[in-house]
Protein backbone atom coordinates (compact mmCIF):
# COMPACT_ATOMS: atom_id res chain seq x y z
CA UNK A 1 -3.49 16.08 -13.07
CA UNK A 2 0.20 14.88 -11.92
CA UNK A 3 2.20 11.92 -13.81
CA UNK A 4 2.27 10.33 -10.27
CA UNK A 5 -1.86 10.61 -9.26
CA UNK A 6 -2.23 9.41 -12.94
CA UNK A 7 0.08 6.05 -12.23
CA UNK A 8 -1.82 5.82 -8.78
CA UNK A 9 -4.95 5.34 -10.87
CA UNK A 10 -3.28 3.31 -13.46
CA UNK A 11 -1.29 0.85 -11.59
CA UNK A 12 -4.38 -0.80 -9.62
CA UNK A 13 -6.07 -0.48 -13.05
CA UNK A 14 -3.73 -2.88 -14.91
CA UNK A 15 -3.44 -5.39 -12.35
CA UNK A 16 -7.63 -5.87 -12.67
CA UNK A 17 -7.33 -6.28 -16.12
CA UNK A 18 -3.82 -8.56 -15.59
CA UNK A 19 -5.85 -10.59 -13.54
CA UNK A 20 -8.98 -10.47 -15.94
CA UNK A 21 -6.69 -11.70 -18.70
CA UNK A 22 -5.57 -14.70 -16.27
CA UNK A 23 -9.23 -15.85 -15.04
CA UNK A 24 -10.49 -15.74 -18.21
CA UNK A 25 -8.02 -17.74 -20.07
CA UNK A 26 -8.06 -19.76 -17.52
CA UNK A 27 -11.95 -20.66 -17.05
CA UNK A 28 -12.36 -19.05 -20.81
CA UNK A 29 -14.61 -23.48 -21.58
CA UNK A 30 -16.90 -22.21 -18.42
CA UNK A 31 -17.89 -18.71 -19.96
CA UNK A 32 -20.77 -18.69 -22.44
CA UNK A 33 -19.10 -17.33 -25.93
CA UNK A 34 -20.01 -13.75 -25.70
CA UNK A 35 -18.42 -13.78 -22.13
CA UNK A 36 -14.99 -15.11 -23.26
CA UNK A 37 -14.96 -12.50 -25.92
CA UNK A 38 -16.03 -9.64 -23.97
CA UNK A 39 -13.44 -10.38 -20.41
CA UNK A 40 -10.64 -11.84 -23.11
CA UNK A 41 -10.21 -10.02 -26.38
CA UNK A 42 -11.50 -7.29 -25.50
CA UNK A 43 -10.20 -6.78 -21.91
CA UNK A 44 -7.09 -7.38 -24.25
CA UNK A 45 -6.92 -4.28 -26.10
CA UNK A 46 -7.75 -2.47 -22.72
CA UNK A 47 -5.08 -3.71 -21.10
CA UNK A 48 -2.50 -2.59 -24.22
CA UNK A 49 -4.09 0.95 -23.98
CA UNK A 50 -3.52 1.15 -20.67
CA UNK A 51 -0.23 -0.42 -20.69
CA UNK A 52 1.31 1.45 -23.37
CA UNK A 53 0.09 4.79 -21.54
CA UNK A 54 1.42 3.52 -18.13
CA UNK A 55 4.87 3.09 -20.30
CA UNK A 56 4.56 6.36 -22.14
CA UNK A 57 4.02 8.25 -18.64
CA UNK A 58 6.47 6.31 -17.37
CA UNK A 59 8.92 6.79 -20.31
CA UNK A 60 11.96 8.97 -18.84
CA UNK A 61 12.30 5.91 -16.24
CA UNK A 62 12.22 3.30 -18.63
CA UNK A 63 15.11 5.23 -20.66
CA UNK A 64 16.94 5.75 -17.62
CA UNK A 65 17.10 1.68 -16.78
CA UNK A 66 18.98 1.67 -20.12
CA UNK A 67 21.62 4.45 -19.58
């Protein structure tokens, strides 16, 4: 599979879990306990693995904003 059908995948990926990260925190006192742990830490480390592979895919642009 392409670096480009990859971010097409990716990209609407990380804005779910952005906006999980933002509705939880936000209404985090109306979700039972398990709930707030499940959407909020844990969507957490989802969205850093998927972040950090959007970056690495994403890498030779990132260096290039820098040159």
């Amino acid at each position: 599979m392409n670096k480009n059908k990859v971010n097409k995948v990716l990209v609407p990926i990380l804005a779910i879990l952005l906006l999980n990260q933002i509705l939880s925190g936000v209404f985090g006192r109306d979700l039972p306990a398990g709930g707030f742990d499940l959407l909020h830490r844990k969507g957490a480390w989802v969205l850093l693995v998927v972040a950090v592979l959007h970056a690495s895919l994403n890498w030779a642009w990132i260096k290039s904003l820098f040159r």
